[in-house]
C-alpha atoms as a PDB file:
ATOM      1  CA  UNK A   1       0.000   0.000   0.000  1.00  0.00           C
ATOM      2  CA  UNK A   2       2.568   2.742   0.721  1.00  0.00           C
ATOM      3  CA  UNK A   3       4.395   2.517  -2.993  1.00  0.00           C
ATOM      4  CA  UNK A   4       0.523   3.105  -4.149  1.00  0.00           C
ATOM      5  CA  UNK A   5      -0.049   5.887  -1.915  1.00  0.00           C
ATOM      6  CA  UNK A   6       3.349   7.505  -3.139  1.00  0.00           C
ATOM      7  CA  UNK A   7       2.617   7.064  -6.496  1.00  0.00           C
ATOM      8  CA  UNK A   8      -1.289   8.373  -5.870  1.00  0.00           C
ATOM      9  CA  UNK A   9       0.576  11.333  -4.014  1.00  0.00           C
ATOM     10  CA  UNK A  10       3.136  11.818  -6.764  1.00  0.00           C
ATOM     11  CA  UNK A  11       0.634  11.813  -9.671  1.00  0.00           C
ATOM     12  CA  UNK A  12      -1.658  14.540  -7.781  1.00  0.00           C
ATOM     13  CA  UNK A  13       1.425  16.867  -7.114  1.00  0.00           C
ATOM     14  CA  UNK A  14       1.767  16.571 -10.606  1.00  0.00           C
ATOM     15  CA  UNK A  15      -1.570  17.373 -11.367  1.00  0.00           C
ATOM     16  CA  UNK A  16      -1.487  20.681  -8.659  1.00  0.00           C
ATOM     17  CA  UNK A  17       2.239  21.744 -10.139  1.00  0.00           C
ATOM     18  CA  UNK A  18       0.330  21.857 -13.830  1.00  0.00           C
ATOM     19  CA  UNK A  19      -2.475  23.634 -12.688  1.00  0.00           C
ATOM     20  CA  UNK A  20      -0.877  26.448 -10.852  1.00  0.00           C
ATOM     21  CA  UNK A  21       1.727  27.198 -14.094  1.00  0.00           C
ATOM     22  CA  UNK A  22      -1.440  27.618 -16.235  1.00  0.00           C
ATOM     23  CA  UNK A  23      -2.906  30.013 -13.364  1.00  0.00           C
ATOM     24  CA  UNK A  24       0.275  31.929 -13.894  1.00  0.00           C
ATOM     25  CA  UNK A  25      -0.195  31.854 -17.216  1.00  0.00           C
ATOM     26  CA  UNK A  26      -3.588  33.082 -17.181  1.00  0.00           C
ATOM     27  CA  UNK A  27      -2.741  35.354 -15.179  1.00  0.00           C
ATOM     28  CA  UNK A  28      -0.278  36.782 -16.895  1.00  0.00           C
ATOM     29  CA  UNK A  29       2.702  36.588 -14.256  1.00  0.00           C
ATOM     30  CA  UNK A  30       5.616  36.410 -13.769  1.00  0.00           C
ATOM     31  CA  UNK A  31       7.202  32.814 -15.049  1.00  0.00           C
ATOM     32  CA  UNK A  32       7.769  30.910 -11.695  1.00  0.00           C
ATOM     33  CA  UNK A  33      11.367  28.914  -9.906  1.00  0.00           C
ATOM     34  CA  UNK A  34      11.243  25.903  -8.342  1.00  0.00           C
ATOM     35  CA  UNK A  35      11.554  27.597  -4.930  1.00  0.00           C
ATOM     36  CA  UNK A  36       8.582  29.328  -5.266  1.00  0.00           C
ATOM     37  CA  UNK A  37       6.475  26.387  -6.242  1.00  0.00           C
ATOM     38  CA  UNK A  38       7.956  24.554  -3.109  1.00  0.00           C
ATOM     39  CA  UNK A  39       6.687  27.273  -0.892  1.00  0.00           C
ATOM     40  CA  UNK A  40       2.971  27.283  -2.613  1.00  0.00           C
ATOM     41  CA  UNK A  41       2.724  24.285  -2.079  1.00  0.00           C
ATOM     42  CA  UNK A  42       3.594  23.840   1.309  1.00  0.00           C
ATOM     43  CA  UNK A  43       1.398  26.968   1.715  1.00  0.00           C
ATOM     44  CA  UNK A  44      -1.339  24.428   0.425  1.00  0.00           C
ATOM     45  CA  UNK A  45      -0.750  21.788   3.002  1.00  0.00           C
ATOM     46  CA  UNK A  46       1.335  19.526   0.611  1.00  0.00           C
ATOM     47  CA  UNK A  47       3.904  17.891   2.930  1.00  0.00           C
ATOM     48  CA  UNK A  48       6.819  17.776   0.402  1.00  0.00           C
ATOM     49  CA  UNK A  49      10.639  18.337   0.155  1.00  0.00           C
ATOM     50  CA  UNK A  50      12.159  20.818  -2.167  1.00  0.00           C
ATOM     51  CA  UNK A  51      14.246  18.173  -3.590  1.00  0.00           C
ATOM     52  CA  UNK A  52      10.899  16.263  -4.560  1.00  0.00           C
ATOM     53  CA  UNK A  53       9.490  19.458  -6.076  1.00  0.00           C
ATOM     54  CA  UNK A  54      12.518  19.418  -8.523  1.00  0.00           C
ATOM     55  CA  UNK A  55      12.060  15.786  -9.334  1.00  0.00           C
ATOM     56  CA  UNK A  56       7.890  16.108 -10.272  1.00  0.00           C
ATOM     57  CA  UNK A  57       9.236  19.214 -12.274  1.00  0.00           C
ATOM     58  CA  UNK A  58      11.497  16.967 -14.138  1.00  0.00           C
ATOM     59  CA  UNK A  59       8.947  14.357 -14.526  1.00  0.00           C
ATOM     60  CA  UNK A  60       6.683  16.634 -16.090  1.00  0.00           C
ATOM     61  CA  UNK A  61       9.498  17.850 -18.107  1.00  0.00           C
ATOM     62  CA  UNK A  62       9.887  14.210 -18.955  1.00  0.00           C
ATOM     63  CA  UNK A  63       6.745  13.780 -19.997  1.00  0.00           C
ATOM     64  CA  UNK A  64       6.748  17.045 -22.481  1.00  0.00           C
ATOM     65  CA  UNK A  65       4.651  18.953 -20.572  1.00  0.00           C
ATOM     66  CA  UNK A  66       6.677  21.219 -18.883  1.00  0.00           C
ATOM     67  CA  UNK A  67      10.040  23.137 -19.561  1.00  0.00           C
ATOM     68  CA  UNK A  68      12.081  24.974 -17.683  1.00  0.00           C
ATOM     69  CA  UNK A  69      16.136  26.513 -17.264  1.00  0.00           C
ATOM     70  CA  UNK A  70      17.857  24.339 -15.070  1.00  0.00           C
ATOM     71  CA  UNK A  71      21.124  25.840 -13.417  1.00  0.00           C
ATOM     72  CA  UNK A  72      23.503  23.773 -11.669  1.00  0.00           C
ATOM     73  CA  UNK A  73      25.442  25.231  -8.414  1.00  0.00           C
ATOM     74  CA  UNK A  74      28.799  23.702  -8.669  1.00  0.00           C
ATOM     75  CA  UNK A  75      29.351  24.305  -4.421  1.00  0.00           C
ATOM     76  CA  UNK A  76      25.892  23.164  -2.965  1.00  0.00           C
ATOM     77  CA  UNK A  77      25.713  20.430  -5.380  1.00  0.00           C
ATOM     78  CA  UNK A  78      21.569  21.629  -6.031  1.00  0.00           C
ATOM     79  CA  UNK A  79      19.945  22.114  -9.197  1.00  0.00           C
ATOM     80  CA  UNK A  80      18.280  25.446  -9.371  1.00  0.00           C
ATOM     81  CA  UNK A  81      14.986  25.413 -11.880  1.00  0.00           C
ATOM     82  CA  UNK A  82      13.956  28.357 -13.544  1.00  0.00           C
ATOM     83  CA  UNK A  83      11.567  29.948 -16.233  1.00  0.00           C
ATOM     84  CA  UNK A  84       8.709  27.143 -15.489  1.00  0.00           C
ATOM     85  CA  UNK A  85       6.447  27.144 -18.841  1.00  0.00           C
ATOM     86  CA  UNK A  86       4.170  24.951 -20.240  1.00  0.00           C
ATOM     87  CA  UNK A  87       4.393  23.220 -23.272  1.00  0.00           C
ATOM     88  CA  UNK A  88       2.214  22.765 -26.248  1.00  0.00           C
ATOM     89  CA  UNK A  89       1.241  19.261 -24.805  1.00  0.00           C
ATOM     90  CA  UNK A  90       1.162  20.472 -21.403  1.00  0.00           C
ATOM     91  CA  UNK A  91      -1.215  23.340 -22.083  1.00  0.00           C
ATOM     92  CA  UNK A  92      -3.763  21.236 -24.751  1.00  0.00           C
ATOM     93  CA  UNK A  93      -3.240  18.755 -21.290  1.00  0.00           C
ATOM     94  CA  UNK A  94      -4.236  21.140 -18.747  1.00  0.00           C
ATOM     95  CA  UNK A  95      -7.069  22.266 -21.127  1.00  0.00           C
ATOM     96  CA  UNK A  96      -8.463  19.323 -21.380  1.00  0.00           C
ATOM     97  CA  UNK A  97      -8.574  18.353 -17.867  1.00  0.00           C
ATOM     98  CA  UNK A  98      -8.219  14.653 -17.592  1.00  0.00           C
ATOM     99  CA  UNK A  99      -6.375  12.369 -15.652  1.00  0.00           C
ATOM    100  CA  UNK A 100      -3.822   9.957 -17.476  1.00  0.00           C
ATOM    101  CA  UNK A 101      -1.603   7.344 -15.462  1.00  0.00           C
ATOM    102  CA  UNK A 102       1.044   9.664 -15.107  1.00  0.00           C
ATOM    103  CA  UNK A 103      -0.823  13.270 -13.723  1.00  0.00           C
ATOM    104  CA  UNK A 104      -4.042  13.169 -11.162  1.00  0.00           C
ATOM    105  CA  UNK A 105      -6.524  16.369 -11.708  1.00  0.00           C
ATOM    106  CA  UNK A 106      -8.803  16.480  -8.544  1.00  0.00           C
END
């Protein structure tokens, strides 16, 4: 059960992390870092690590639906993400609103 909860977990992040980029978008804001989306999130109640924000990002990245600058810092040893956008997929995705195996929408 807990490998099915993660991956339950890990598909709705995914979902919530695609949903707030196309707010942005609609909104016309400002293109958003991976330490921002970290701190919506936990602003949300979503118990999750930075590190694990970076790693949905570059799932969804992954799956062509979301792209991003990704900066390494040579003395922390982090990857800094930057310039979050959605792709073509990822926005006729997030238009459309359904769930696939890979991305919950609640």
């Amino acid at each position: 059960m807990g490998a099915e909860r993660w991956e339950i977990q890990a598909r709705r992040r995914r979902g919530i992390i695609l949903k707030l980029v196309r707010e942005g978008h609609e909104n016309q804001m400002s293109r958003m870092d991976d330490f921002e989306l970290w701190a919506i999130l936990l602003k949300m109640g979503q118990t999750v690590g930075r590190q694990q924000v970076v790693t949905l990002l570059q799932d969804l990245q992954v799956l062509d639906y979301l792209d991003f600058k990704s900066i390494a810092d040579e003395e922390s040893g982090r990857v800094q993400l930057s310039q979050i956008v959605l792709t073509a997929a990822g926005l006729r995705f997030c238009t459309r609103r359904q769930s696939n195996d890979d991305v919950l929408f609640n």
